[in-house]
Protein backbone atom coordinates (compact mmCIF):
# COMPACT_ATOMS: atom_id res chain seq x y z
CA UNK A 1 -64.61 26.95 -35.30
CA UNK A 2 -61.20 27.84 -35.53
CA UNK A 3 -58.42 25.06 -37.04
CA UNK A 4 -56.03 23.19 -35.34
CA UNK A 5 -52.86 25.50 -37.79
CA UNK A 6 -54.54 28.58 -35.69
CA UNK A 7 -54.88 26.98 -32.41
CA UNK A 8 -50.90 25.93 -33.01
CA UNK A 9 -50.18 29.64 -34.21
CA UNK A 10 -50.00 30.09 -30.26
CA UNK A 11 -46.38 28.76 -30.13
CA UNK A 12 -45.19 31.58 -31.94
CA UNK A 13 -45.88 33.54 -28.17
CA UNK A 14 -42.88 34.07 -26.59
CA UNK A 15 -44.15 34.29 -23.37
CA UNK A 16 -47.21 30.91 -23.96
CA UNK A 17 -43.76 28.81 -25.26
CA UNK A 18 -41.83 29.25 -22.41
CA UNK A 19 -44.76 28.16 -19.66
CA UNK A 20 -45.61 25.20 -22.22
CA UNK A 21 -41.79 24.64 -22.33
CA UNK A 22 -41.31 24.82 -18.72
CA UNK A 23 -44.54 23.24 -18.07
CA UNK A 24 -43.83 20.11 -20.14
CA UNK A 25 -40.21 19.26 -19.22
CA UNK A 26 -42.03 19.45 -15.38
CA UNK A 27 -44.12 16.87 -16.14
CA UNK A 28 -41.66 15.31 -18.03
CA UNK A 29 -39.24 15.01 -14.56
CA UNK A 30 -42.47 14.10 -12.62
CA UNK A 31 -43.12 11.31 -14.74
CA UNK A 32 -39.71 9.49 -14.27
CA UNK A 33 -41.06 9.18 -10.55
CA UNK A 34 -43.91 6.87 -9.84
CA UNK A 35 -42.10 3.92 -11.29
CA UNK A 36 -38.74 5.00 -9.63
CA UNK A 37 -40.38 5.42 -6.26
CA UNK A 38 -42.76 2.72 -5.87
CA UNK A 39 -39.82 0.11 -6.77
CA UNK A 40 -37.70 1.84 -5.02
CA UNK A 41 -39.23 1.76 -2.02
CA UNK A 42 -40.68 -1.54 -2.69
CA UNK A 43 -37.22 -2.71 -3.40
CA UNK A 44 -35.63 -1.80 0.37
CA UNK A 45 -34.41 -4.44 2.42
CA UNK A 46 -37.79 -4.91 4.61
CA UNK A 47 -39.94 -2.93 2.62
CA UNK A 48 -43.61 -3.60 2.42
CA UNK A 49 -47.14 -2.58 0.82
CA UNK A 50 -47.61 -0.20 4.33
CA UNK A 51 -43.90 1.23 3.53
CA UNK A 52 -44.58 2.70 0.34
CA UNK A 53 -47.93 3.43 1.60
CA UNK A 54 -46.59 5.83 4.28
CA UNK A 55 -44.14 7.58 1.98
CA UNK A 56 -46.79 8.44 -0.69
CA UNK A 57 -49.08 9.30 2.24
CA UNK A 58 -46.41 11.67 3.55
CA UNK A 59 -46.56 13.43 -0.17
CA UNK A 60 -49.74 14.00 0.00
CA UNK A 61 -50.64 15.22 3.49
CA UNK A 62 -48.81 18.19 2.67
CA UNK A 63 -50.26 18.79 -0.78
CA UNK A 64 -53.53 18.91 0.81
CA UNK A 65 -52.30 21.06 4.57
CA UNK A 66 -50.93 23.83 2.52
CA UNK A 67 -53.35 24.09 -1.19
CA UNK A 68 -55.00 26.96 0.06
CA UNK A 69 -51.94 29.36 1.39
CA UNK A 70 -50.98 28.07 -2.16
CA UNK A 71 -53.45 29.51 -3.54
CA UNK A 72 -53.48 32.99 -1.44
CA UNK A 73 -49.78 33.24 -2.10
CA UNK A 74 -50.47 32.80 -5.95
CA UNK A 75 -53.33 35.71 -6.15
CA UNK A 76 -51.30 38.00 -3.82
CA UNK A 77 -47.57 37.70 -5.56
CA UNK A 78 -46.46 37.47 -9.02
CA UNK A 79 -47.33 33.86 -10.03
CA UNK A 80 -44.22 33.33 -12.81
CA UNK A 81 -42.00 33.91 -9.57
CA UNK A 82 -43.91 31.71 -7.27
CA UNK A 83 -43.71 29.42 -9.91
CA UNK A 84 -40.02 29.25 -10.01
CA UNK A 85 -40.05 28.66 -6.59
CA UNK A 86 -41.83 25.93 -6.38
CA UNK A 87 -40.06 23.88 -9.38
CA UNK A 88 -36.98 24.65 -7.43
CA UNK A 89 -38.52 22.83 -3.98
CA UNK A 90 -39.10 20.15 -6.45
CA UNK A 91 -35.98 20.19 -7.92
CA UNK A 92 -34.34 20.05 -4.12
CA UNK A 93 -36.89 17.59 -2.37
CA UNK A 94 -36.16 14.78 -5.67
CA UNK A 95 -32.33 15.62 -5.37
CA UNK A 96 -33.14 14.01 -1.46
CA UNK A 97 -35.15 11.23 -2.51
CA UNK A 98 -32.20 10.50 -5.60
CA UNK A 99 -29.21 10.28 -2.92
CA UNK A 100 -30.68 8.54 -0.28
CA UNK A 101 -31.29 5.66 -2.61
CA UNK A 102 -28.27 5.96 -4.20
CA UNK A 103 -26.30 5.73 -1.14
CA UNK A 104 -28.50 3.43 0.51
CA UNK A 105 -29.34 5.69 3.74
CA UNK A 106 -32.69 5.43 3.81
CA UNK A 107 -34.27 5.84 7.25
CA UNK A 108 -38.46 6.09 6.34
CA UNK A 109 -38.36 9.32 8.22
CA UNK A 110 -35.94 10.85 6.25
CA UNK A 111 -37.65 9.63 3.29
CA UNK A 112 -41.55 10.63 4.51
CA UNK A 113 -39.97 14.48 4.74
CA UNK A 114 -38.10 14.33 1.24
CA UNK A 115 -41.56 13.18 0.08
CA UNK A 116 -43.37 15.99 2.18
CA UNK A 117 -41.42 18.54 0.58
CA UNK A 118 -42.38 17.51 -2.72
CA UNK A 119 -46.30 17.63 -1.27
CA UNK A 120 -45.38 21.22 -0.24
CA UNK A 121 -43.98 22.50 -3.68
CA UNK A 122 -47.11 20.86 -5.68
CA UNK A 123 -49.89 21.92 -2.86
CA UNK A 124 -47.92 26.19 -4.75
CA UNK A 125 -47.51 25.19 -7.86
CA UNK A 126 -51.45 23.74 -8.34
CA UNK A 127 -52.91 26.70 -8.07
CA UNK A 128 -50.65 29.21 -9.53
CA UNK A 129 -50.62 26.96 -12.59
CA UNK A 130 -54.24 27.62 -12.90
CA UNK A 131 -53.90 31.26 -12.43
CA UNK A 132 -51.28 32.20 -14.44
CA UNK A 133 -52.55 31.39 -17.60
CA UNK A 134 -55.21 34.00 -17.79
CA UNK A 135 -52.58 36.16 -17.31
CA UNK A 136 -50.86 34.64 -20.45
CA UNK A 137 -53.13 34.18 -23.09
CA UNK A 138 -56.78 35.74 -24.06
CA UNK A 139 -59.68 34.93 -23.08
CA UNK A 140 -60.92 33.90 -26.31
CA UNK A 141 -57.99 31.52 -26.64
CA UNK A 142 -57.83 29.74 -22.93
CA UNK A 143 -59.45 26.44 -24.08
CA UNK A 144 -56.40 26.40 -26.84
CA UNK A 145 -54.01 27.28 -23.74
CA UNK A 146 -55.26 24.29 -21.74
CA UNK A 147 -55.50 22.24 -24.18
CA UNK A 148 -51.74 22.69 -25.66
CA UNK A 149 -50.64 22.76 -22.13
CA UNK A 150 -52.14 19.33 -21.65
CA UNK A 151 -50.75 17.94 -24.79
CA UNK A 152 -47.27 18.94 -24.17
CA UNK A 153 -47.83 17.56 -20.41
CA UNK A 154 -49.03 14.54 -21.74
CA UNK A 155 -46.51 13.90 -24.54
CA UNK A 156 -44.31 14.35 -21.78
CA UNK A 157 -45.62 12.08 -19.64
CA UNK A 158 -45.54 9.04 -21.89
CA UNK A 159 -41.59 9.51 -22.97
CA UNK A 160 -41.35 10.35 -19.01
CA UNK A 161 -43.00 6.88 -18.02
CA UNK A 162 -40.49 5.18 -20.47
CA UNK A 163 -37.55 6.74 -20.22
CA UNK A 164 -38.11 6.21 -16.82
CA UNK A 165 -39.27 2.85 -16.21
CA UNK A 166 -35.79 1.92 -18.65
CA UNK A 167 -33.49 3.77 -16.14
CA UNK A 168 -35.36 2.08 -12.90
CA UNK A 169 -34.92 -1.34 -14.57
CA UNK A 170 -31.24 -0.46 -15.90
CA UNK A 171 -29.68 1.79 -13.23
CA UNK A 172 -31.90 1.85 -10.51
CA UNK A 173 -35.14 3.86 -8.96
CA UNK A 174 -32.10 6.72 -7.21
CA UNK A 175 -30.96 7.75 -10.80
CA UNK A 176 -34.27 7.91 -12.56
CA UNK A 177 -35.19 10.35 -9.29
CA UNK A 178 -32.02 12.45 -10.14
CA UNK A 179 -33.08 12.58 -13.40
CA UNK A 180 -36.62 14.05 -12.38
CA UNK A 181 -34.37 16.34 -10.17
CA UNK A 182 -32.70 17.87 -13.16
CA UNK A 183 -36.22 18.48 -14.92
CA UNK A 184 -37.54 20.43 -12.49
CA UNK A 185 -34.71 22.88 -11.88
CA UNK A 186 -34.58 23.07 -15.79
CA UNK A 187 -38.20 23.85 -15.37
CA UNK A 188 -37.55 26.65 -12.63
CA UNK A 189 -34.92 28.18 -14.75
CA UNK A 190 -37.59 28.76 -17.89
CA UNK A 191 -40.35 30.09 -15.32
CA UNK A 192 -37.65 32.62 -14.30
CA UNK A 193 -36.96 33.58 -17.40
CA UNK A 194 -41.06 34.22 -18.22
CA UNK A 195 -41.47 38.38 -17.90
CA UNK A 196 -45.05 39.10 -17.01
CA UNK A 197 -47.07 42.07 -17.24
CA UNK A 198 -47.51 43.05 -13.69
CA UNK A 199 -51.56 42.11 -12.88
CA UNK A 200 -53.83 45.09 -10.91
CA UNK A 201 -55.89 42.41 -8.95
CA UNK A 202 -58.36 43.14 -5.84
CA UNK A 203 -57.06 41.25 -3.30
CA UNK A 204 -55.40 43.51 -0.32
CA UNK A 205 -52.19 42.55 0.62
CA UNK A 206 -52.65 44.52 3.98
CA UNK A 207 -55.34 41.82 4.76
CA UNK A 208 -54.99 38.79 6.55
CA UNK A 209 -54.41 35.49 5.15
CA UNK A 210 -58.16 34.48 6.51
CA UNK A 211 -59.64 37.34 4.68
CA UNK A 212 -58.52 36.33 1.66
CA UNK A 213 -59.57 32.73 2.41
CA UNK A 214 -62.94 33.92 3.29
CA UNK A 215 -63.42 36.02 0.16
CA UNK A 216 -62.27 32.59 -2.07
CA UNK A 217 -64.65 30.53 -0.18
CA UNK A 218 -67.66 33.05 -1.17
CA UNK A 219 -66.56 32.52 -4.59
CA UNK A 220 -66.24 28.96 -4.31
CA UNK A 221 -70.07 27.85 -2.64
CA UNK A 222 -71.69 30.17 -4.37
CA UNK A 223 -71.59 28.04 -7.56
CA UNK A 224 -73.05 24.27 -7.06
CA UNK A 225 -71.19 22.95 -9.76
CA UNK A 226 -67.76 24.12 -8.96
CA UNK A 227 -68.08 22.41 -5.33
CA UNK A 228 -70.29 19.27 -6.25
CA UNK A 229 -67.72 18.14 -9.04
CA UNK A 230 -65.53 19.09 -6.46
CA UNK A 231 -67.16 16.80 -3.75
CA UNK A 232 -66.99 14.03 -6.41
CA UNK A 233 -63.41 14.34 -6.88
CA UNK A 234 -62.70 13.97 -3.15
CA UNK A 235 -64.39 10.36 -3.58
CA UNK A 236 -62.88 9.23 -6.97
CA UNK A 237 -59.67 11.07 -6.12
CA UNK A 238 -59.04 8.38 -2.90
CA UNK A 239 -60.32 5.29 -4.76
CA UNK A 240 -57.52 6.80 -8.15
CA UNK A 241 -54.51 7.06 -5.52
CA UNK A 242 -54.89 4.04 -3.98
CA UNK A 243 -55.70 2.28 -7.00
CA UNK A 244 -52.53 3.83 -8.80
CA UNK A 245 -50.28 4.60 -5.65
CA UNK A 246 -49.92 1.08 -3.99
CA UNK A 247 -52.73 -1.44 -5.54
CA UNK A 248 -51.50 -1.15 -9.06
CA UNK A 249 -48.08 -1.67 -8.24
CA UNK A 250 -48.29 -4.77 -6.65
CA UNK A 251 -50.52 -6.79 -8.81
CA UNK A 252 -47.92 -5.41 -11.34
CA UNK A 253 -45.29 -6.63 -9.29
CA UNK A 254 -47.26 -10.07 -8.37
CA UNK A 255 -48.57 -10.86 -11.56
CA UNK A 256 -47.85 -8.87 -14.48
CA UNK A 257 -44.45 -9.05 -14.92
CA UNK A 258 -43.01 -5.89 -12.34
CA UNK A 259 -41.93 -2.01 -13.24
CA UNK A 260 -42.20 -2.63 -17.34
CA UNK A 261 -45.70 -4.13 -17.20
CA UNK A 262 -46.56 -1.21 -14.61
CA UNK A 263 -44.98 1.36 -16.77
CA UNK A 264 -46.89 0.21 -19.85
CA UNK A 265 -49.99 0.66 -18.01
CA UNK A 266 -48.83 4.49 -17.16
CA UNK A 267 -47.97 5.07 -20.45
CA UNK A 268 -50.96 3.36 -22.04
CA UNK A 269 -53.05 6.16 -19.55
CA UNK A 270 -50.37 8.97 -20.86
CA UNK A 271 -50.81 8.28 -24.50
CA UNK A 272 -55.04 8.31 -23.65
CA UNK A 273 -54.04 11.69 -22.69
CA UNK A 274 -52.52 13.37 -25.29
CA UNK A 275 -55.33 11.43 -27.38
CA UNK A 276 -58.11 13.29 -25.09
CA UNK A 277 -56.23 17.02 -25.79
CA UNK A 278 -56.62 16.61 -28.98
CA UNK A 279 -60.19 15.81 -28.96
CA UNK A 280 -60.54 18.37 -26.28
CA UNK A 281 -59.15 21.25 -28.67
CA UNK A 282 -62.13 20.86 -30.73
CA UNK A 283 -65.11 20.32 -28.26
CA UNK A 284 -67.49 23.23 -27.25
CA UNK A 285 -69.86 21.56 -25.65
CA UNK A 286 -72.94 23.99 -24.64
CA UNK A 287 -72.82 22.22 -21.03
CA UNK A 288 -69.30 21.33 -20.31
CA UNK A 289 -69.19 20.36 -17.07
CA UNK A 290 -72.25 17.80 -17.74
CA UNK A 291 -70.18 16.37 -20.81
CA UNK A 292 -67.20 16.66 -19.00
CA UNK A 293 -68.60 14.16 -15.65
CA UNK A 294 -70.59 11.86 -17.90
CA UNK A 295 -66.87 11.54 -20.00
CA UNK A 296 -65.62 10.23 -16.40
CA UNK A 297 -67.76 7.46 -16.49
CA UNK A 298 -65.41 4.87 -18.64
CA UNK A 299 -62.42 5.84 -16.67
CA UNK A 300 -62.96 3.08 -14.17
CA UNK A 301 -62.25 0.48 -17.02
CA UNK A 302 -58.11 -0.18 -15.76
CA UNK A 303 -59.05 -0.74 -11.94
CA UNK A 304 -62.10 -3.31 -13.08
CA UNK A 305 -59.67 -5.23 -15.45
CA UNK A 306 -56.90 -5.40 -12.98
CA UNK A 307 -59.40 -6.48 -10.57
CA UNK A 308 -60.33 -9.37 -12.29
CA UNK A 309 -57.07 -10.42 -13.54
CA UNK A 310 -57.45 -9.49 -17.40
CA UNK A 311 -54.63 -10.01 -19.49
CA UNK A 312 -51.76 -7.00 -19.80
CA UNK A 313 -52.93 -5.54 -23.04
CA UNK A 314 -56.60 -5.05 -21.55
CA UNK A 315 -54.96 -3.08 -18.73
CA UNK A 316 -53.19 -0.92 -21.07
CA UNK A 317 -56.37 -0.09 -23.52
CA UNK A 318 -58.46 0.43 -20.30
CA UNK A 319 -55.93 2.98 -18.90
CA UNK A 320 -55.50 4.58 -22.62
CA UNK A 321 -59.55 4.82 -22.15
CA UNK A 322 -58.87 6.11 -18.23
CA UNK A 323 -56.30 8.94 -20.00
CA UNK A 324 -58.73 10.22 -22.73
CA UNK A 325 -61.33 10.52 -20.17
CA UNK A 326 -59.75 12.25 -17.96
CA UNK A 327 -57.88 14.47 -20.24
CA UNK A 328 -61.29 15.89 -21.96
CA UNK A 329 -62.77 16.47 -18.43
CA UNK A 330 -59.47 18.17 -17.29
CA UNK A 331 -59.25 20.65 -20.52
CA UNK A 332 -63.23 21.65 -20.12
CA UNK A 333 -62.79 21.42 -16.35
CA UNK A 334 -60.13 24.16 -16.66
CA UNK A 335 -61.41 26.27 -19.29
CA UNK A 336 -64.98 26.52 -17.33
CA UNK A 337 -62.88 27.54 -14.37
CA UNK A 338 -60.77 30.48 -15.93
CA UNK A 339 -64.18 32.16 -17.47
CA UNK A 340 -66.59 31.67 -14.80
CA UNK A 341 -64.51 32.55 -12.01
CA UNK A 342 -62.54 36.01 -11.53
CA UNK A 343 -59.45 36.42 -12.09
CA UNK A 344 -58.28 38.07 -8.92
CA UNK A 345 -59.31 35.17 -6.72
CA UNK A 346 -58.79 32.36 -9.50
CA UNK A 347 -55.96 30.61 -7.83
CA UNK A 348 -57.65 30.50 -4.25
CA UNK A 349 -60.78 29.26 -5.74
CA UNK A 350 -58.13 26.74 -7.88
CA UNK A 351 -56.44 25.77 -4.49
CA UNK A 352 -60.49 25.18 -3.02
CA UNK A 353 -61.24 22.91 -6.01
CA UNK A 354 -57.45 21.17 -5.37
CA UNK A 355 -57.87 20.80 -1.45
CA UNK A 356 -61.43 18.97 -2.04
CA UNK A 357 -60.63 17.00 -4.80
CA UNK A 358 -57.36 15.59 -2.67
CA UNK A 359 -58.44 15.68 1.01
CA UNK A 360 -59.14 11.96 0.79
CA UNK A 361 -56.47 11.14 -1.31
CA UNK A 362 -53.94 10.14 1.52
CA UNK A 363 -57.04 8.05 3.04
CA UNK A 364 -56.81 5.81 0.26
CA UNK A 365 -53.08 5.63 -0.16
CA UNK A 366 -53.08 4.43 3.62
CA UNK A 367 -55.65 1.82 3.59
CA UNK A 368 -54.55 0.89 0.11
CA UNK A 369 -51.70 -1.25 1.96
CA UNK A 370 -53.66 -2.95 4.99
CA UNK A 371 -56.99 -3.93 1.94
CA UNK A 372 -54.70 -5.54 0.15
CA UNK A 373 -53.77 -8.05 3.10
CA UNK A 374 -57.15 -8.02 4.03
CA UNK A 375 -59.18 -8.62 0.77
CA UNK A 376 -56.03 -9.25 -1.49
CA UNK A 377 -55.50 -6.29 -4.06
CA UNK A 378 -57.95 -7.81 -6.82
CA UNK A 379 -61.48 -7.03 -4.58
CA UNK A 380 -59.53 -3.96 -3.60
CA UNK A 381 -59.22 -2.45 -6.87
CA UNK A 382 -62.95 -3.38 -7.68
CA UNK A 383 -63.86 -1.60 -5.02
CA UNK A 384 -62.05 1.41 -6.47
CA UNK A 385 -63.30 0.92 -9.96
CA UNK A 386 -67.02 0.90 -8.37
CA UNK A 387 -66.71 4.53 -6.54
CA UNK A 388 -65.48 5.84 -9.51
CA UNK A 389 -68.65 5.41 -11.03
CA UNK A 390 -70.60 5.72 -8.26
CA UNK A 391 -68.95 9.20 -7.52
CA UNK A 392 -69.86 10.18 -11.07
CA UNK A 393 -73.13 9.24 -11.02
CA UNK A 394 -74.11 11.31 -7.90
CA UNK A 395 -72.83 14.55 -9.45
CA UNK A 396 -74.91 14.35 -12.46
CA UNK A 397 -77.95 14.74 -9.67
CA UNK A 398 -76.83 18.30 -9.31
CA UNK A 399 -78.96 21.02 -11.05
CA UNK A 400 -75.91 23.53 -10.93
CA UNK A 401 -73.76 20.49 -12.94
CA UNK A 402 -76.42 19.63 -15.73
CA UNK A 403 -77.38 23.31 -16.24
CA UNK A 404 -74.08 25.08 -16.76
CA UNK A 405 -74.14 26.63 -19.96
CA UNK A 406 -70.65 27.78 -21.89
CA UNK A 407 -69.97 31.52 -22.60
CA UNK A 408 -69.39 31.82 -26.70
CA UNK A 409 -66.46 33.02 -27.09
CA UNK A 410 -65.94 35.27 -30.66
CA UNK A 411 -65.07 33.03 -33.24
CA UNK A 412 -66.23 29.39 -31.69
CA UNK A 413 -69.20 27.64 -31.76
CA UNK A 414 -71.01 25.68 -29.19
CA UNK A 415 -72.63 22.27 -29.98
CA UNK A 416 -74.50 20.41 -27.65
């Protein structure tokens, strides 16, 4: 097994340091967000649950219409440009959301497209994330990528959720929105600056956009656990956004104290996450996609607790729980990915795996708002914590999920 001084010897890459760089002050800008937004919205003179539910909604419609030309315009053009580009939509579309807030104009259509643009930008980047590090890093040394990538996300994350939730509380949700504005065209500017080898892949550029979709598709049935894990997200996915889009929020807002009880719970989930890299820098599981669903098992802890009206601090370790869960299944997840699948259609089968896992999602942010007049937000979110488990539980049925066994890569061991 190699030791955590080698895996770090990876900074000393020019070309890994400036996609972690750019990758983590990204995350960084998209992490001043959810707490800006949600009050934000919440905050407008006639605002409701089904207000905030329709802007989030129009975020993610998008995301899921256009993953998979995301993912055909990642495998057919150089990804660190296509990158750049979609940082810079970011960059643009938070800009939007920033000055209609600050100046008060804030018509929900005007809003819903800001939003939509942001779904657009994310449904590239996805993707192209996914298949550009391959082109960075060895083969031998993409479980290291992923997980130094995730730390650096993650680290960003927490001082994004309260450096963020401070500036919503002291200056308002519009400047904490510019702020994420600024990140991501600092974030466009390092992706532009990342020179990469130029890649011989298969795919034809002379073919159509549906032949290329066709070919990712073959890749993506033909291996059951790719598509049931996938088929799991799609559930747990919906039951996550509306659980941490619109439900969360309010009982925050209702009970808990507002955005600084709801940004501890974030950053209780972020800090999980950075716990879970580093965990997930040293696990070589022999089956990795078993270990990584059964690991998804705990995550429903937060949405049970706020369900049942637990105290603050219970929230916060349950979402720290949530984060290392999730973090260890996202590292393995990603890793298992890069090596099984090739290269030349890696970011269509990535935008497959992303369009799945997030079809549902603007399902749940919608309903989120009328179930929590219906059935009141507590019932709602353990309704959510219950098809997270649920959802977990029918993957491990799958042959193809239980039976994957790693590659051994030179110089690691496999336990398990």
């Amino acid at each position: 097994m190699q030791s955590y001084r080698s895996d770090l010897a990876m900074l000393r890459d020019r070309r890994f340091s400036l996609l972690l760089a750019a990758r983590t002050i990204s995350v960084l800008g998209t992490s001043f967000a959810p707490v800006a937004l949600a009050f934000g919205v919440l905050g407008l003179p006639g605002a409701t649950a089904t207000t905030l539910s329709v802007v989030l909604a129009a975020e993610a419609l998008p995301m899921v219409a256009f993953m998979l030309v995301g993912g055909v315009i990642a495998d057919r053009l150089p990804r660190n440009r296509v990158m750049t580009a979609s940082e810079t939509l970011n960059a643009l579309a938070f800009f939007s959301l920033a000055a209609m807030l600050l100046t008060g104009w804030t018509p929900l259509p005007a809003l819903a497209t800001a939003a939509a643009a942001t779904g657009i930008a994310m449904s590239v980047l996805y993707p192209t994330l996914t298949g550009i590090i391959p082109d960075v890093v060895a083969a031998d040394r993409l479980q290291t990528a992923n997980a130094l990538l995730g730390l650096g996300a993650n680290s960003a994350r927490v001082a994004g959720l309260v450096m963020g939730g401070a500036t919503a509380v002291l200056l308002g949700g519009g400047w904490a929105l510019a702020v994420s504005g600024a990140m991501f065209a600092v974030a466009a500017l390092l992706v532009a600056m990342l020179r990469l080898t130029p890649v011989e892949r298969s795919v034809q550029k002379s073919r159509s956009v549906l032949a290329d979709l066709r070919e990712g598709w073959r890749e993506f049935r033909s291996r059951q656990w790719l598509w049931v894990v996938v088929a799991q997200f799609s559930v747990l996915v919906m039951a996550v956004q509306a659980a941490h889009g619109v439900l969360g929020p309010l009982v925050a807002k209702e009970r808990l104290g507002g955005e600084l009880a709801w940004s501890a719970v974030l950053a209780g989930e972020a800090i999980g996450m950075i716990v879970g890299v580093v965990v997930a820098l040293r696990l070589r599981p022999g089956r990795p996609i078993l270990f990584a669903t059964v690991v998804l098992l705990p995550s429903a802890l937060p949405y049970l607790l706020l369900g049942v009206e637990a105290p603050l601090w219970t929230v916060v370790a349950g979402a720290f729980v949530m984060g290392v869960c999730f973090d260890v299944f996202g590292v393995l997840w990603s890793t298992t990915m890069q090596r099984e699948v090739p290269a030349e259609s890696l970011s269509r089968v990535s935008s497959y795996d992303a369009l799945g896992s997030l079809m549902f999602g603007p399902i749940g942010l919608l309903v989120a708002g009328p179930a929590a007049v219906l059935i009141g937000p507590g019932p709602a979110l353990i309704g959510c914590a219950a098809i997270v488990v649920l959802s977990s539980l029918a993957a491990l049925l799958s042959p193809g999920v239980r039976g994957l066994r790693a590659a051994e890569p030179a110089g690691e061991a496999l336990v398990g």
